[in-house]
Protein backbone atom coordinates (compact mmCIF):
# COMPACT_ATOMS: atom_id res chain seq x y z
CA UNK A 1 -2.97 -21.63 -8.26
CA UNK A 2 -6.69 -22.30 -7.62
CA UNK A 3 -7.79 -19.53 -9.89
CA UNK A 4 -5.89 -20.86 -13.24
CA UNK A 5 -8.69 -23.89 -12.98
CA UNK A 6 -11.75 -21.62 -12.83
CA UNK A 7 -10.35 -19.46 -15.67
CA UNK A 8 -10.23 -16.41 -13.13
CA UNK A 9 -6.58 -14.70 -14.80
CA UNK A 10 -7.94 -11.38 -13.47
CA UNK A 11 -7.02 -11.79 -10.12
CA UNK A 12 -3.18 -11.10 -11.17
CA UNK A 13 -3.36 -7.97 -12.37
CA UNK A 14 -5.31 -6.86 -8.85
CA UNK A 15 -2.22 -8.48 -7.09
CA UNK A 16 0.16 -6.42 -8.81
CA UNK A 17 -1.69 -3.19 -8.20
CA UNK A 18 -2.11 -3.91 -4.58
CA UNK A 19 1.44 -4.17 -4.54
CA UNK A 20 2.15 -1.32 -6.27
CA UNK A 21 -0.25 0.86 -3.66
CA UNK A 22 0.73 -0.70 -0.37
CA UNK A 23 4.54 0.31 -1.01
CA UNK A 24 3.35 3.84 -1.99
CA UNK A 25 1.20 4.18 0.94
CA UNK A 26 3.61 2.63 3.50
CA UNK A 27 6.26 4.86 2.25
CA UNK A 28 3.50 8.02 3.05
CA UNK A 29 3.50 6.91 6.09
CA UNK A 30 6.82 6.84 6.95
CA UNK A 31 7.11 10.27 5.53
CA UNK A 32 3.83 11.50 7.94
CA UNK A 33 4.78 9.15 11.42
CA UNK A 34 8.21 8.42 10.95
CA UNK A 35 10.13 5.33 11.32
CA UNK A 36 7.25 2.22 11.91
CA UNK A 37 9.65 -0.21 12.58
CA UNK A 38 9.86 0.23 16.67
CA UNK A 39 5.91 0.51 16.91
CA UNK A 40 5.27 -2.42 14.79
CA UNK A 41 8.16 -4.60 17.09
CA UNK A 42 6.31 -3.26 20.25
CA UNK A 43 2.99 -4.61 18.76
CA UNK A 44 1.17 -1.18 18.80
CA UNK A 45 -0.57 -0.38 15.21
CA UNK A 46 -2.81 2.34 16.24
CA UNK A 47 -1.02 4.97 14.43
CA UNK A 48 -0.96 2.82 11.29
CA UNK A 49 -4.43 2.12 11.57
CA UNK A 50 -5.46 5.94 12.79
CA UNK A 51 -3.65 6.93 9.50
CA UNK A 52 -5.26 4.20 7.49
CA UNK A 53 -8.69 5.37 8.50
CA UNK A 54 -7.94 8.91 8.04
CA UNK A 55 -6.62 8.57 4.83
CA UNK A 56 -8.57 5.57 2.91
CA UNK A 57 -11.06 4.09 5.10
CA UNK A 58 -13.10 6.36 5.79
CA UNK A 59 -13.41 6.98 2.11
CA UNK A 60 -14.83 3.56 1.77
CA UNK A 61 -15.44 3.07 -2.32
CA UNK A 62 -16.02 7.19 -3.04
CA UNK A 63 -12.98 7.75 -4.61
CA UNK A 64 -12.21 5.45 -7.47
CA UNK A 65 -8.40 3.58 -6.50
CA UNK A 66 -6.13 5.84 -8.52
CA UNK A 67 -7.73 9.14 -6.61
CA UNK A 68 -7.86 7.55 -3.22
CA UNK A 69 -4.36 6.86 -3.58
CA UNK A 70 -3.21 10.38 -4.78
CA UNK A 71 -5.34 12.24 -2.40
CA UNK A 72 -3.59 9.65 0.49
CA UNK A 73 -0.18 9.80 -0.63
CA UNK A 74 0.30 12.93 -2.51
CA UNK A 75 0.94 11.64 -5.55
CA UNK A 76 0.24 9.60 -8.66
CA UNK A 77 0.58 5.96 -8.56
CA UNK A 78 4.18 5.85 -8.80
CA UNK A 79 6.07 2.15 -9.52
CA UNK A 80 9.55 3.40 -8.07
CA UNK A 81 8.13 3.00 -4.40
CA UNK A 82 7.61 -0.45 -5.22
CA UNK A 83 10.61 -0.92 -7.44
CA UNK A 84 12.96 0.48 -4.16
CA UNK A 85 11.29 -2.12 -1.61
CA UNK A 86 12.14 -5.15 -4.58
CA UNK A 87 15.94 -3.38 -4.73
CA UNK A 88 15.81 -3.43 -0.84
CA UNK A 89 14.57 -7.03 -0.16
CA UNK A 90 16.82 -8.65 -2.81
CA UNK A 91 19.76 -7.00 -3.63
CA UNK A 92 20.42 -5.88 0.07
């Protein structure tokens, strides 16, 4: 990885987190549009994107990350939403 050379280790710690939010907040979703899966095969992402904005972009930096993400999702950062998709993807 490019960023072991420049002595930038903080990057992986961001990657993780990111993780971490984008299953929480895809899982919110769910809950609030329903099932994404025949939108996303039909190549129509407005309602992801109208909930996106609603929720965290228009927000832009007011919120520091572990707020935004509570006041999107309802909740805490929470590691089991991320822990499920892992369970999901490689144990079936």
């Amino acid at each position: 990885d490019v960023h072991w050379s420049c002595g930038l280790f903080g990057y992986f710690p961001t990657y993780t987190l990111g993780n971490l939010y984008s299953a929480q907040i895809h899982i919110a979703m769910i809950r609030e549009l329903g099932d994404l899966n025949p939108a996303i095969r039909r190549g129509e992402f407005s309602p992801m994107l109208s909930w996106l904005r609603d929720k965290i972009h228009r927000h832009g930096r007011f919120y520091p990350g572990p707020e935004l993400l509570a006041r999107a999702t309802g909740e805490e950062l929470n590691p089991d939403y991320f822990l499920g998709y892992l369970e999901k993807k490689y144990l079936g």
